[in-house]
N, C-alpha and C. Protein backbone atom coordinates (compact mmCIF):
# COMPACT_ATOMS: atom_id res chain seq x y z
N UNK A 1 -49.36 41.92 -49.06
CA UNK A 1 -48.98 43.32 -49.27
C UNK A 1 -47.81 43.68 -48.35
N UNK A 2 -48.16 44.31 -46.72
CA UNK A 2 -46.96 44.73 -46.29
C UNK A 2 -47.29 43.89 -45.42
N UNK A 3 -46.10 43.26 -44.59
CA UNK A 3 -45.82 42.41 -43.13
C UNK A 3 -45.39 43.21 -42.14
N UNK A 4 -45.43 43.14 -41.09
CA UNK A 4 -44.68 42.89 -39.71
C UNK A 4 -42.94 43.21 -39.82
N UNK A 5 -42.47 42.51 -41.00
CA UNK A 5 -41.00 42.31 -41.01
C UNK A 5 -40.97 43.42 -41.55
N UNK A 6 -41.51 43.99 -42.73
CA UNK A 6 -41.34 45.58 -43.44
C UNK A 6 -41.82 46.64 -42.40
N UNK A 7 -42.75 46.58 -41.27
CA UNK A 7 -42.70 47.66 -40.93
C UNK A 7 -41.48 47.55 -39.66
N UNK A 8 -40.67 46.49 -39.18
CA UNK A 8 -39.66 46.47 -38.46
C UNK A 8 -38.77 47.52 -39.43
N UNK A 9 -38.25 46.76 -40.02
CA UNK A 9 -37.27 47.22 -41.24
C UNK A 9 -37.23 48.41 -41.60
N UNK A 10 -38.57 49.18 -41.44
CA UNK A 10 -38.90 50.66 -41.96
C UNK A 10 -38.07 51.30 -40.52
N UNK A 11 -38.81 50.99 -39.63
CA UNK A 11 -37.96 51.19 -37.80
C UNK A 11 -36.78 51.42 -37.87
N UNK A 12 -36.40 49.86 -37.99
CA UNK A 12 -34.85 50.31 -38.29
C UNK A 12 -34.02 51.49 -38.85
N UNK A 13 -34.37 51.04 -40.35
CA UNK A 13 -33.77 52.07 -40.91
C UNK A 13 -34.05 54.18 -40.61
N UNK A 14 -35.42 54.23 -40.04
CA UNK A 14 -35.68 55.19 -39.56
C UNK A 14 -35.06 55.50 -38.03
N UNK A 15 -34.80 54.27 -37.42
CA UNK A 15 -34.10 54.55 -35.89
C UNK A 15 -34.93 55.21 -35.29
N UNK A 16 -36.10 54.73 -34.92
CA UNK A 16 -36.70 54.90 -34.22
C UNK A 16 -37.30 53.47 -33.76
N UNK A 17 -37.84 53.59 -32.17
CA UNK A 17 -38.19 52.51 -31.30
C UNK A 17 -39.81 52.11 -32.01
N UNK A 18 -39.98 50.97 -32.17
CA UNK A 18 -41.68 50.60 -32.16
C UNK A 18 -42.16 49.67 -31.21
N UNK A 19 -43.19 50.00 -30.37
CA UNK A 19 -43.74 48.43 -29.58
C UNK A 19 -44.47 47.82 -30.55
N UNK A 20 -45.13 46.75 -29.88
CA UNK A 20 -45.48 45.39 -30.74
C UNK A 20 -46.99 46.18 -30.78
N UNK A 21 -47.79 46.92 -30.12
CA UNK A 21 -49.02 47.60 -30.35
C UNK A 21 -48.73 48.62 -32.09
N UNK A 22 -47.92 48.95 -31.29
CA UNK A 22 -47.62 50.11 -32.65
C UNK A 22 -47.21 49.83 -33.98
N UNK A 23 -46.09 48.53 -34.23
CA UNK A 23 -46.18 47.63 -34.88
C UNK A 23 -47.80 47.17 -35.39
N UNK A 24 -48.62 46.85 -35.04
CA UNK A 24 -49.73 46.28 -35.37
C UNK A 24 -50.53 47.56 -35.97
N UNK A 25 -50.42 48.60 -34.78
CA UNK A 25 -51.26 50.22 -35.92
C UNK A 25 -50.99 50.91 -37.03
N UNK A 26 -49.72 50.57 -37.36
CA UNK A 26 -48.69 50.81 -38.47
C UNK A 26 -49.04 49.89 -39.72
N UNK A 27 -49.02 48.95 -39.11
CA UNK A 27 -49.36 47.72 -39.91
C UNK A 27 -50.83 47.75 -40.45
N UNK A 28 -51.72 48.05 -39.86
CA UNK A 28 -53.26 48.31 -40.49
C UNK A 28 -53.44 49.49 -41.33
N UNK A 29 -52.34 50.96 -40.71
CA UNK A 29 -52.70 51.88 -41.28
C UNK A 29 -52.21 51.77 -42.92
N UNK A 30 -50.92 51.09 -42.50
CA UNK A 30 -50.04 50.99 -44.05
C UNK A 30 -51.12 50.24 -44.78
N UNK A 31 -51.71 49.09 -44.90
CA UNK A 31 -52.26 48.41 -45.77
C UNK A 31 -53.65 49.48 -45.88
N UNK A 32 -54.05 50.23 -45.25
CA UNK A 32 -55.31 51.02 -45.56
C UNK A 32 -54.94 52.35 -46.66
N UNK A 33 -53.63 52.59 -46.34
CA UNK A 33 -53.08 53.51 -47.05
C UNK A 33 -52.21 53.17 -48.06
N UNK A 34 -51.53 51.75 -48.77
CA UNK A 34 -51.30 51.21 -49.66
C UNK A 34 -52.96 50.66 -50.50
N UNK A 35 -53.66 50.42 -50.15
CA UNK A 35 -55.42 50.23 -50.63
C UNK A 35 -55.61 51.54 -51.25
N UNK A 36 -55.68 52.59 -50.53
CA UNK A 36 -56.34 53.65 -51.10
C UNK A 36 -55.07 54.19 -52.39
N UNK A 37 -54.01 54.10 -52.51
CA UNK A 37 -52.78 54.45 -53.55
C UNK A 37 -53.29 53.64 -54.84
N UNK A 38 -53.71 51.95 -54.40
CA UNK A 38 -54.18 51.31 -55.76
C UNK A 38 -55.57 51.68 -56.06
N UNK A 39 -56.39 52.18 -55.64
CA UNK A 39 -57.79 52.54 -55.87
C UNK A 39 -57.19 53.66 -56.81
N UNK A 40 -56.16 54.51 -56.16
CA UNK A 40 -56.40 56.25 -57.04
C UNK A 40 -55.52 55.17 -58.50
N UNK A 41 -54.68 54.55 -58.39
CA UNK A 41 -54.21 53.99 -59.48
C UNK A 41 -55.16 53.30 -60.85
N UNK A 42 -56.04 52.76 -60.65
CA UNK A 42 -57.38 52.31 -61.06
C UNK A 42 -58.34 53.25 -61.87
N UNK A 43 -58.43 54.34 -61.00
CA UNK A 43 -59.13 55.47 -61.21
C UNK A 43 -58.78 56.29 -62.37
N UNK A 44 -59.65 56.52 -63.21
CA UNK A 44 -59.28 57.38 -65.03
C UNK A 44 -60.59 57.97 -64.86
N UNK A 45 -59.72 59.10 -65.19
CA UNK A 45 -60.38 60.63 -65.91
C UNK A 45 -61.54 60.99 -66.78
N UNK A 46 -61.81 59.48 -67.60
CA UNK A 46 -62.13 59.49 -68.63
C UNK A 46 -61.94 60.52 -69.76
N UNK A 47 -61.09 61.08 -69.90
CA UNK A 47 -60.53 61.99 -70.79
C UNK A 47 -59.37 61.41 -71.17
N UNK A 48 -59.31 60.90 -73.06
CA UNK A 48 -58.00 60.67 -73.27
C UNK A 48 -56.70 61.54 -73.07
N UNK A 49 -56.08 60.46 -72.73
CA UNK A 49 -54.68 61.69 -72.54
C UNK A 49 -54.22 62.78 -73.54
N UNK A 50 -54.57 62.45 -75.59
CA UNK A 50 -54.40 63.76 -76.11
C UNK A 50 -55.22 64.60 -76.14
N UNK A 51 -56.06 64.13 -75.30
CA UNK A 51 -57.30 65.65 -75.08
C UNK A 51 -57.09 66.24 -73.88
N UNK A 52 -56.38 65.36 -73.42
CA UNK A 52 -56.15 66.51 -72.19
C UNK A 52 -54.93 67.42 -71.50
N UNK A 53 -54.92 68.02 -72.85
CA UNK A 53 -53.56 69.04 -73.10
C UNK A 53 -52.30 68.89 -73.86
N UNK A 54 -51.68 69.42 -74.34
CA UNK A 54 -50.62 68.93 -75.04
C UNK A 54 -49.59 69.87 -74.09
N UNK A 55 -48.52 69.24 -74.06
CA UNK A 55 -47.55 70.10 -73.97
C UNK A 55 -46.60 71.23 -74.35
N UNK A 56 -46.47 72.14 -73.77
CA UNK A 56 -45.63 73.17 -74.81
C UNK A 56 -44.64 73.56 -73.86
N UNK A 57 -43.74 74.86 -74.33
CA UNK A 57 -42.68 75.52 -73.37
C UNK A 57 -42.98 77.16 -73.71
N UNK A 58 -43.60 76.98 -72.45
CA UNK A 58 -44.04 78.05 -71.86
C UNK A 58 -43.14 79.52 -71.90
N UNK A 59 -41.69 79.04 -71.87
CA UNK A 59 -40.93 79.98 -71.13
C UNK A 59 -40.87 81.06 -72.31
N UNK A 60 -40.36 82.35 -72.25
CA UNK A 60 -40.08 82.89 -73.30
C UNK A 60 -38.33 82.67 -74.22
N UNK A 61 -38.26 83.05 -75.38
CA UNK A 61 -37.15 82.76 -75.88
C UNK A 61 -36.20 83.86 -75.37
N UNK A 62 -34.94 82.92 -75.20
CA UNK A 62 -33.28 83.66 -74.17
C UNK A 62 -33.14 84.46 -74.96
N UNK A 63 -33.05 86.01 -75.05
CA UNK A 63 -32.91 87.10 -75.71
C UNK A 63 -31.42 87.84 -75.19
N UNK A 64 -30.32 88.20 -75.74
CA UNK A 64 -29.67 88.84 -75.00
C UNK A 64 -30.05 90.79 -74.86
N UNK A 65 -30.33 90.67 -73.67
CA UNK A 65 -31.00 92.46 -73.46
C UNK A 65 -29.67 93.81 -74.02
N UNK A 66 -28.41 93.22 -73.64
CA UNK A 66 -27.42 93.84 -73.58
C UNK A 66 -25.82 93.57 -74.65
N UNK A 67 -25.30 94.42 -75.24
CA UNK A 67 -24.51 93.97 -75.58
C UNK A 67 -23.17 93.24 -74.87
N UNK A 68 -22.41 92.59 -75.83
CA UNK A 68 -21.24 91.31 -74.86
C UNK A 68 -19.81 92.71 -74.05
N UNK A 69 -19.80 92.87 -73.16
CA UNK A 69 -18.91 93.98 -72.15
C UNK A 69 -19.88 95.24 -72.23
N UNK A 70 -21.22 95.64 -72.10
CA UNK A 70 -21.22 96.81 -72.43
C UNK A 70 -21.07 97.58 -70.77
N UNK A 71 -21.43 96.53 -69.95
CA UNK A 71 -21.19 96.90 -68.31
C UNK A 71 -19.47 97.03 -68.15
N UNK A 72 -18.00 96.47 -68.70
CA UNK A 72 -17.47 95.76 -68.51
C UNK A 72 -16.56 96.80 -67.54
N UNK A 73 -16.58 98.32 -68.16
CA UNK A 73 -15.57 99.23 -68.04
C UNK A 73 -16.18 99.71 -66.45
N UNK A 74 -17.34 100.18 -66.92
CA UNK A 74 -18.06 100.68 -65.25
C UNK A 74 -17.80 99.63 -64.22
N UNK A 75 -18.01 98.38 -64.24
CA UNK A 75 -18.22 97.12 -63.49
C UNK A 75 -16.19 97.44 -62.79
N UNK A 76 -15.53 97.14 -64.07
CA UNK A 76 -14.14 97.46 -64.03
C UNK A 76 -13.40 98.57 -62.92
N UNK A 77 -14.37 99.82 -62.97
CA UNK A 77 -13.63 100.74 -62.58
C UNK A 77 -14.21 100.73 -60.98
N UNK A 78 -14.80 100.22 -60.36
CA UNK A 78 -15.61 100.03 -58.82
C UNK A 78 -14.82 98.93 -58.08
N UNK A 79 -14.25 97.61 -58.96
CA UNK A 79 -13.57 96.82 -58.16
C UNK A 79 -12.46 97.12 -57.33
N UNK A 80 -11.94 96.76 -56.25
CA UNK A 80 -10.97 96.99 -55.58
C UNK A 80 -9.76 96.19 -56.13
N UNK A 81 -10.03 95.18 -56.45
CA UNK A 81 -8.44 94.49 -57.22
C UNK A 81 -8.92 94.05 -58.62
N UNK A 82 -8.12 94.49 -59.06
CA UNK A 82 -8.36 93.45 -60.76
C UNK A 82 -7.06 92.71 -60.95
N UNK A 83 -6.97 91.86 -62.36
CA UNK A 83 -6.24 91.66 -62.77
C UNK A 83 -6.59 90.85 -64.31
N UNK A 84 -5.78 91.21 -65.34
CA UNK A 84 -5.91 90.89 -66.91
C UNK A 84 -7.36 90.47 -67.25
N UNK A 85 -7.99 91.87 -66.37
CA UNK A 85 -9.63 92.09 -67.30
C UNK A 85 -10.37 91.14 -66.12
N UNK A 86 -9.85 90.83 -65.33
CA UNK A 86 -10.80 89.83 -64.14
C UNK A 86 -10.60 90.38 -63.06
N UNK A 87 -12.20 90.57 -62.21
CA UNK A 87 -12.17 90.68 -60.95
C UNK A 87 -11.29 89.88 -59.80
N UNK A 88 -10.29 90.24 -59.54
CA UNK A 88 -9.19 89.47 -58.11
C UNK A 88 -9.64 89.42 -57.11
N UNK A 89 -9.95 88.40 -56.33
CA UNK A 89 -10.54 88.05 -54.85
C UNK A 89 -9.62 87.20 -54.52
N UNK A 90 -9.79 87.09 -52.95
CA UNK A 90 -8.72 86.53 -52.20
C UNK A 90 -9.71 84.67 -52.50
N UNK A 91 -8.00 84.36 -52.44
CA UNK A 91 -8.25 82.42 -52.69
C UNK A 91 -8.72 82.16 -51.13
N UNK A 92 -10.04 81.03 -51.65
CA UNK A 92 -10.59 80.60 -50.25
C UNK A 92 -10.61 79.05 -50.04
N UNK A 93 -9.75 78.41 -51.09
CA UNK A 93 -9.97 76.98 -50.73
C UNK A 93 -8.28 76.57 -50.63
């Protein structure tokens, strides 16, 4: 399953220090905690999967609330700069 060399390697790449104790507690915990991942893997519901729900989409359908400019003139008349129907802001890149 896992070695010594993978939990170095994990070190490494995490940059962090391990002693050779900790190395070894790492090493027991990982294989106790790679064990218990294949047990839940193993493990069924006993409920076939089309009985146990189907999928749908939930969301409601995109409605437009408003007509296309009906803000455009109000929105228009509050800005401080415009220009040819577009809000003007200062260039930032």
């Amino acid at each position: 399953m896992i070695e010594k060399k993978d939990i170095e390697k994990l070190a490494r790449l995490s940059r962090i220090e391990v002693s050779e104790e900790e190395k070894n507690i790492l090493l027991k915990d990982m294989e106790s905690i790679l064990d218990y991942v294949s047990q839940i893997k193993e493990a069924s519901s006993g409920i076939p999967p089309k009985e146990a729900g189907e999928l749908r989409n939930v969301m409601r359908e995109d409605k437009n609330p408003h007509e296309k400019g009906m803000y455009t003139k109000e929105i228009m008349n509050e800005v401080p700069d415009k220009e040819n129907g577009y809000v003007k802001v200062k260039q930032i890149l």
